[in-house]
Protein backbone atom coordinates (compact mmCIF):
# COMPACT_ATOMS: atom_id res chain seq x y z
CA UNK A 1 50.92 87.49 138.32
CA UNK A 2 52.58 84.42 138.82
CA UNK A 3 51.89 83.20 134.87
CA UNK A 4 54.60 86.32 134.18
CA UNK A 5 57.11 86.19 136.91
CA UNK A 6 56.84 83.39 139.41
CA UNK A 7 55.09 82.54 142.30
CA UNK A 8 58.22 84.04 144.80
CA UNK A 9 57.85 87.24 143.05
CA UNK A 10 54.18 87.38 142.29
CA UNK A 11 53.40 86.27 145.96
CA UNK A 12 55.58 89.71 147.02
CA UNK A 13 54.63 91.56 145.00
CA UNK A 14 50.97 91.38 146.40
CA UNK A 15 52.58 91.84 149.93
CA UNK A 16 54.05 95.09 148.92
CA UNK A 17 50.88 95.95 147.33
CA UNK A 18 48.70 95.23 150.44
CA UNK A 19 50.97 96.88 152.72
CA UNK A 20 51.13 99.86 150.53
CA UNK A 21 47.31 99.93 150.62
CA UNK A 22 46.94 99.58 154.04
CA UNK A 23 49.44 102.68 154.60
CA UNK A 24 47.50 104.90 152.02
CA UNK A 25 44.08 104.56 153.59
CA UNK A 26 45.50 104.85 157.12
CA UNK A 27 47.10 108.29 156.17
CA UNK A 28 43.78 109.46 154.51
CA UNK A 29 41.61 107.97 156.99
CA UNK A 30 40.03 105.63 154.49
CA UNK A 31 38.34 102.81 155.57
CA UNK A 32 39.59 100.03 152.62
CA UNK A 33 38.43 96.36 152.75
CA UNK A 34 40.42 93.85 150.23
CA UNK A 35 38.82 91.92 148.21
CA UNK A 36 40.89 88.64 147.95
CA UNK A 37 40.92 86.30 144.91
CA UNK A 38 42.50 82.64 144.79
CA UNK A 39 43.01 80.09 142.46
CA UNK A 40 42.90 76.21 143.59
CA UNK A 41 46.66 75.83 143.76
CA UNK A 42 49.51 77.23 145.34
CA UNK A 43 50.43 78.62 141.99
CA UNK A 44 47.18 80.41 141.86
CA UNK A 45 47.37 81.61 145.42
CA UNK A 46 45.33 78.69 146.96
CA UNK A 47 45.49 77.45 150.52
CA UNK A 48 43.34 77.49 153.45
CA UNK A 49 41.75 80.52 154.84
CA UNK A 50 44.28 80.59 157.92
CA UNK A 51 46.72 80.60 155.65
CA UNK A 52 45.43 83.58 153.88
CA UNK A 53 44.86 85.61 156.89
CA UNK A 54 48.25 84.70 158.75
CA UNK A 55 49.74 86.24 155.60
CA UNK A 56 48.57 89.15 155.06
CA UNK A 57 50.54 92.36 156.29
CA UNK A 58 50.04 93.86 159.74
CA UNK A 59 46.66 96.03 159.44
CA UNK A 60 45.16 94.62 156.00
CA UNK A 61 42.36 92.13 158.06
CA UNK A 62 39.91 94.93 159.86
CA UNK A 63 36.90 92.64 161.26
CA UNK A 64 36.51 91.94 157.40
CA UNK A 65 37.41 89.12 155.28
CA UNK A 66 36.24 88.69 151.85
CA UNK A 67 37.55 86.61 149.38
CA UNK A 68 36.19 84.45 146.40
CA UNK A 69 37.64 80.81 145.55
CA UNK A 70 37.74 79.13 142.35
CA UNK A 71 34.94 76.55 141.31
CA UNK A 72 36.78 73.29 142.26
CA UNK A 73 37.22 74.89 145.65
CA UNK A 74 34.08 75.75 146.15
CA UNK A 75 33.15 72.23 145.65
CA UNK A 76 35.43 70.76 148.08
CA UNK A 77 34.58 73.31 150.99
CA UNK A 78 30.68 74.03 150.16
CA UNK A 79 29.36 70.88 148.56
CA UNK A 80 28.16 68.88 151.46
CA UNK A 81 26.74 71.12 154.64
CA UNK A 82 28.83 69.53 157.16
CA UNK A 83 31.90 70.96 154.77
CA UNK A 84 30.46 74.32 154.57
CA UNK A 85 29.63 74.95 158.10
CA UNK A 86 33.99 73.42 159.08
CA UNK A 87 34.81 76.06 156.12
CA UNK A 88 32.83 78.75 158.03
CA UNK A 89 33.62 78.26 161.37
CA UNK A 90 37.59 77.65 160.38
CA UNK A 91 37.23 81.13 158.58
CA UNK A 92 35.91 82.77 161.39
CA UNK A 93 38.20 81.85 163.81
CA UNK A 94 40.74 82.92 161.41
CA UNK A 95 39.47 86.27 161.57
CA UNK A 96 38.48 86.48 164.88
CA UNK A 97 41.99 85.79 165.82
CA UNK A 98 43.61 87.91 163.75
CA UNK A 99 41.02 90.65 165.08
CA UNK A 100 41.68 90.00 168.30
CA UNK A 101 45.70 90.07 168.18
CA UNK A 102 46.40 92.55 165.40
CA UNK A 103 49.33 94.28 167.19
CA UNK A 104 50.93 91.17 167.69
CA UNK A 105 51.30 90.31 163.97
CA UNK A 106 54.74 90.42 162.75
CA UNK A 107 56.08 93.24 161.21
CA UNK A 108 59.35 92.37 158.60
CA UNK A 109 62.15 94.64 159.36
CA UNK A 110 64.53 96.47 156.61
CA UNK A 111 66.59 93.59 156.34
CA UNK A 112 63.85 91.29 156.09
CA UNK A 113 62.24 93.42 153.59
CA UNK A 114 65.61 93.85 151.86
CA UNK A 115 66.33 89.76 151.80
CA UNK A 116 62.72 89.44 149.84
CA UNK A 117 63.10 92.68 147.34
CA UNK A 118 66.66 90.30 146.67
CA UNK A 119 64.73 87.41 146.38
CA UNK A 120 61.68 88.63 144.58
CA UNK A 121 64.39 90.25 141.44
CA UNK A 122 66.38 87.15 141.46
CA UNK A 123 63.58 85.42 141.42
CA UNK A 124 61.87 87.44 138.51
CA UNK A 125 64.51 87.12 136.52
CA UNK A 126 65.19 83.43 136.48
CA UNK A 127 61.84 83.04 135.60
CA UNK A 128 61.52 85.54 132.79
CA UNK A 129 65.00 83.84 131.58
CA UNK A 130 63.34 80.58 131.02
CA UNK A 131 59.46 81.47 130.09
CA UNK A 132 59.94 84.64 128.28
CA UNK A 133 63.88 85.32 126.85
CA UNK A 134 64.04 82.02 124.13
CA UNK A 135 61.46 82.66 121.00
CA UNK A 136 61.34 78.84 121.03
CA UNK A 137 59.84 78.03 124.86
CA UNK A 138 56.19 78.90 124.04
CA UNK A 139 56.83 75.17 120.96
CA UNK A 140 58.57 73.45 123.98
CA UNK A 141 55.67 74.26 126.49
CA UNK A 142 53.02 73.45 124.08
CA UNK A 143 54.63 69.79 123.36
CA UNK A 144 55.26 68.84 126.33
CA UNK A 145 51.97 69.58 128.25
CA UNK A 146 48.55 68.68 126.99
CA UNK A 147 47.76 72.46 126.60
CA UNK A 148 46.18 71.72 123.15
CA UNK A 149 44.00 69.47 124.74
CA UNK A 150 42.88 71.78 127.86
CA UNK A 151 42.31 74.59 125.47
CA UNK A 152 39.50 72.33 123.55
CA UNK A 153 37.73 71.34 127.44
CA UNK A 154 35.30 73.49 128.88
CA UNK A 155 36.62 74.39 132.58
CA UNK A 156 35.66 77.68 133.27
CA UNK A 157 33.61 80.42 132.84
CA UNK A 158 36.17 82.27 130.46
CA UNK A 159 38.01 80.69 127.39
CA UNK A 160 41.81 79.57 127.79
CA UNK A 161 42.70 83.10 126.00
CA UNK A 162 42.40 85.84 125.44
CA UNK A 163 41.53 87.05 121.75
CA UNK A 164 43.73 90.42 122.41
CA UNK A 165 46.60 89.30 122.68
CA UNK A 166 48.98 86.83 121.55
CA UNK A 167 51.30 83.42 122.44
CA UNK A 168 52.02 82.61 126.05
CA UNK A 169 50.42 86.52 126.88
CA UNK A 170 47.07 85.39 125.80
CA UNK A 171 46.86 82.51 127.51
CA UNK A 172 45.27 82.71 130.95
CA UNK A 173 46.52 81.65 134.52
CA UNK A 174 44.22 78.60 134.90
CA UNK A 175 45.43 76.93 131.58
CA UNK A 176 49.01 77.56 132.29
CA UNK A 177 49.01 76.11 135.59
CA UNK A 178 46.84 72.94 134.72
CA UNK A 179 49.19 72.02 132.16
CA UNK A 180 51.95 72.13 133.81
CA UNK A 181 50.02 69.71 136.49
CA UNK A 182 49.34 67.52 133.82
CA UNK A 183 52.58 67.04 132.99
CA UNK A 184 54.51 66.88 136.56
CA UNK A 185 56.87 70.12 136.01
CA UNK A 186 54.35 71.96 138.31
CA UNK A 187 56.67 74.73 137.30
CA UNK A 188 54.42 77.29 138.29
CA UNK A 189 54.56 76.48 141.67
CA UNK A 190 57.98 76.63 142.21
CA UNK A 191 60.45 77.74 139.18
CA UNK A 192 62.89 80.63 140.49
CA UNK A 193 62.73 80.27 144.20
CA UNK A 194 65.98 77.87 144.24
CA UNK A 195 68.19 80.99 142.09
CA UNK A 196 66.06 83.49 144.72
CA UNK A 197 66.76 81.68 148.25
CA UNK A 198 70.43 80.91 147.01
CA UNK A 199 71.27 84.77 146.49
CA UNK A 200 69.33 85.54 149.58
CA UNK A 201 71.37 82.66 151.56
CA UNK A 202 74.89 84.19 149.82
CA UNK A 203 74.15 87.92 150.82
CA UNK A 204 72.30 87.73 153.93
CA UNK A 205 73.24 84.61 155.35
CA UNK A 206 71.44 81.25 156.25
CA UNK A 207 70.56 83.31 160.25
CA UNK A 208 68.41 85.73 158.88
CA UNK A 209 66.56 83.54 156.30
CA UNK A 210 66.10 81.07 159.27
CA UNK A 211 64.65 83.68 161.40
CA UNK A 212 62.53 84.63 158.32
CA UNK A 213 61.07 81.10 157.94
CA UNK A 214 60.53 81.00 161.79
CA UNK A 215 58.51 83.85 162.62
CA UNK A 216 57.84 85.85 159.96
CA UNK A 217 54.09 83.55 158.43
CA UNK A 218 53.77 85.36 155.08
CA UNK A 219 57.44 83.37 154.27
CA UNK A 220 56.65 80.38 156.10
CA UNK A 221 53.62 79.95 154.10
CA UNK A 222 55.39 80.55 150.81
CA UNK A 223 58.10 77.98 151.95
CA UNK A 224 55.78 75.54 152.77
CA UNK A 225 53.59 76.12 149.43
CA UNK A 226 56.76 75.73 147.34
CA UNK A 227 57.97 72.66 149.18
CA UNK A 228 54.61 70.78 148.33
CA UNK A 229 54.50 71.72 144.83
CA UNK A 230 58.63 70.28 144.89
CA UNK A 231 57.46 67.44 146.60
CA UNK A 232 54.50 66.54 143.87
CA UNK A 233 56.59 67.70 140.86
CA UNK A 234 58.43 64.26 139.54
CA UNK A 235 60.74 65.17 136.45
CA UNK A 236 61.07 61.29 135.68
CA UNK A 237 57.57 61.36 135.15
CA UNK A 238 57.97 64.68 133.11
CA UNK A 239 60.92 63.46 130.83
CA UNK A 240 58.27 60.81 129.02
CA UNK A 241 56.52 63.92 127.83
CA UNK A 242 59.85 65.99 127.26
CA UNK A 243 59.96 63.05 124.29
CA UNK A 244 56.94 64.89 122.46
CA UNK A 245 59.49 67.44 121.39
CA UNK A 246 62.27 67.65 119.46
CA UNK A 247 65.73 67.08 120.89
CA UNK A 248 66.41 71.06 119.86
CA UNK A 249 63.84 72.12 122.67
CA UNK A 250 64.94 69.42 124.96
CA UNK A 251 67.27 71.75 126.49
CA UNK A 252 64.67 73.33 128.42
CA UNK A 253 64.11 70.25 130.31
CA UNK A 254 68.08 70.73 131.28
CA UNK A 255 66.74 74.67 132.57
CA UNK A 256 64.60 73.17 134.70
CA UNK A 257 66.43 70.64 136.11
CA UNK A 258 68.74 72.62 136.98
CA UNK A 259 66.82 75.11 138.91
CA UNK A 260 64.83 71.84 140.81
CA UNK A 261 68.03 70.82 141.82
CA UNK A 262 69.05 74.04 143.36
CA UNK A 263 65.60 74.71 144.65
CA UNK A 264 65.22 71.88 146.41
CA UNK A 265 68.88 72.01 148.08
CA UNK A 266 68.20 75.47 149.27
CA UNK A 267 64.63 74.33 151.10
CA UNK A 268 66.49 71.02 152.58
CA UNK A 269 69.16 73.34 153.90
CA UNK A 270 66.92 75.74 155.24
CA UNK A 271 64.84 73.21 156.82
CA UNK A 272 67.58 70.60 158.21
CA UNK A 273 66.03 68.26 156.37
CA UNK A 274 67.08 65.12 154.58
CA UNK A 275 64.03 64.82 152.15
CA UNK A 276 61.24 67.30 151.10
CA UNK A 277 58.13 67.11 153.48
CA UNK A 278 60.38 65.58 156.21
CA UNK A 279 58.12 68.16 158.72
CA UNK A 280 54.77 67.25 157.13
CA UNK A 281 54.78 63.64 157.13
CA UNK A 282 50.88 63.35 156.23
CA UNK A 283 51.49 65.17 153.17
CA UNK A 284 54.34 62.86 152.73
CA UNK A 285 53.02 60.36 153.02
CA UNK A 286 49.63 60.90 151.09
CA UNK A 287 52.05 61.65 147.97
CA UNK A 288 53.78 58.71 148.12
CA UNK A 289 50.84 56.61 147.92
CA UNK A 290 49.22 58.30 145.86
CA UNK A 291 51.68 58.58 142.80
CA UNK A 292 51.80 54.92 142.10
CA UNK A 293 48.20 55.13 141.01
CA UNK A 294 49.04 58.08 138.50
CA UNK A 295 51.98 57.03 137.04
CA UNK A 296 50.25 54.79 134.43
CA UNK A 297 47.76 57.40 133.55
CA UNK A 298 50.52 59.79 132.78
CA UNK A 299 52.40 57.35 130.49
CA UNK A 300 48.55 56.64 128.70
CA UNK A 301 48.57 60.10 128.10
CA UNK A 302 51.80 60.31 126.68
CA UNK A 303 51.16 57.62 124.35
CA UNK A 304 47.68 59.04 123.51
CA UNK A 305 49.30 62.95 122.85
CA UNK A 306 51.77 61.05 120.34
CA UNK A 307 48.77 59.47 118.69
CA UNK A 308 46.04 62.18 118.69
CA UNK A 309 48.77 64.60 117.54
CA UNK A 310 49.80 62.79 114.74
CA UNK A 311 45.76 62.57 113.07
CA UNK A 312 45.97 66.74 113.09
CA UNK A 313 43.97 66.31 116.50
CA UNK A 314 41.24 64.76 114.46
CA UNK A 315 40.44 61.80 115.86
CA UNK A 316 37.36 62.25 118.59
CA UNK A 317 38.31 58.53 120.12
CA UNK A 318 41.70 59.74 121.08
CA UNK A 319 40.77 63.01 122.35
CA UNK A 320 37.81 61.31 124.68
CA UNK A 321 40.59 58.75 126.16
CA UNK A 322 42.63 62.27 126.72
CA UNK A 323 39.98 63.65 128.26
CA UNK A 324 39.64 60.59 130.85
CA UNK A 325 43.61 60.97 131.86
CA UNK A 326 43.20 64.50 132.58
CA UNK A 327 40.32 63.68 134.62
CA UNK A 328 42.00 60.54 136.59
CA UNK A 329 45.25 62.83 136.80
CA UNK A 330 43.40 65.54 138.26
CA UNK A 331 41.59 63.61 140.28
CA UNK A 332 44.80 61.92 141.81
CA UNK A 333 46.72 64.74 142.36
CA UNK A 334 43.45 66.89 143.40
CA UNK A 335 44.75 69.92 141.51
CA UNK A 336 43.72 71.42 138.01
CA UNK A 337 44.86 75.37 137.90
């Protein structure tokens, strides 16, 4: 899942899986339908239906499609009929196209496949470097994100852990991502693609990555998913609540940095482009007026984190006003986990 290695190498690993899948039941004449789940964000797997069905592998949509969303989803695309019935007939035509032109999906090659197995490990590994390797992350993630404050709301179905097992294992995907949201690193969405596209670039060259990016949808949806989450992730914003900590864990911040910086170079170069969402100028330009607006709530909460923290996370005022940032954040950048 992405929580333990990414979304570049989560997201292919569920290729491989499908694909695998797909080849099993077709040797034993096995008629399998997939059962898709999504989160609300990229991290999570979120995205329209078209984008779900483009990237799937060639032979994994047979005249079937079924897939549940998460609850903040489901209230965005089914609340109000005239929303359900653009869901359903956008989902349809999704899968009727796909049904209709299943030979003409696009198959990755050996080279391809070899470019994303290089991508996917480099990938992995950045990821696991920064998350997993240092005893001390699991402090630095709970200071600087209002986990402790997420894990006291009730937001799903299921609580923020799980009571088998323990630290950053225990807690669950929806928790993780939302705090990260919270506090602008949006690292799920995007940590270890820069250190995976840059290998990929050095050994197989900027041509075949291209072509990749071009034609191949399964990457070009990834791409564009990672560029978003770069393009809402603002580490100015994040380096009030890199304060929380101490300067020991502050080199974390410096990690991740680091790995923005090459992640977004690698997308620019890829793309020809001279900022992030140069191609997707809505989205753009929706962030850009939009951040304004949440700035101030994020430096509330920052202030309100120092101050709740310091009463043991006693005092019910402070945690209410906490509760209202999360809400206005969420609400501004219309993503929770």
């Amino acid at each position: 899942g992405n929580k333990e290695g990414g979304i570049l190498a989560s997201r292919w690993a569920l290729q491989v899986a499908q694909a695998r899948i797909v080849e099993a039941t077709r040797t034993h004449n096995v008629d399998a339908i997939i059962f898709h789940g999504r989160g609300g964000t990229p991290a999570r797997g979120g995205g329209t239906t078209e984008q779900l069905v483009e990237s799937t592998p060639k032979g994994a949509i047979r005249n079937v499609l079924r897939l549940t969303e998460q609850g903040e989803v489901v209230s965005q695309h089914y609340s109000l009929h005239p929303l359900a019935m653009r869901t359903l007939e956008r989902s349809f035509a999704a899968l009727a196209r796909a049904t209709a032109h299943v030979e003409d999906r696009f198959s990755p090659g050996e080279e391809q496949r070899a470019a994303m197995n290089l991508m996917a490990a480099e990938s992995l590994a950045a990821y696991r470097r920064l998350v997993f390797e240092p005893r001390d992350f699991q402090a630095y993630f709970r200071g600087v994100t209002p986990i402790d404050v997420i894990e006291r709301m009730h937001i799903a179905a299921r609580p923020a852990a799980q009571e088998d097992a323990e630290g950053l294992q225990a807690l669950r995907a929806l928790p993780w991502v939302f705090a990260w949201t919270q506090s602008r690193h949006t690292l799920p969405g995007w940590y270890g693609m820069g250190t995976g596209l840059a290998a990929a670039l050095e050994r197989h060259g900027e041509g075949l990555i291209g072509e990749m990016l071009s034609r191949w949808p399964f990457f070009a949806h990834l791409f564009d998913d990672v560029e978003a989450m770069l393009a809402r992730t603002d580490l100015e914003i994040a380096a009030h609540y890199d304060e929380l900590v101490p300067a020991e864990l502050r080199r974390h911040a410096g990690e991740i940095r680091a790995e923005y910086d090459l992640t977004v170079r690698s997308v620019l170069k890829l793309r020809g482009s001279a900022k992030l969402l140069d191609s997707d100028p809505t989205l753009q330009r929706a962030i850009k007026l939009r951040n304004p607006y949440i700035d101030p709530m994020h430096l509330m909460q920052v202030d309100l984190l120092k101050r709740w923290r310091a009463t043991q996370r006693n005092d019910t005022a402070l945690f209410q006003a906490l509760l209202a940032t999360i809400s206005g954040i969420a609400q501004g950048l219309q993503a929770t986990g």
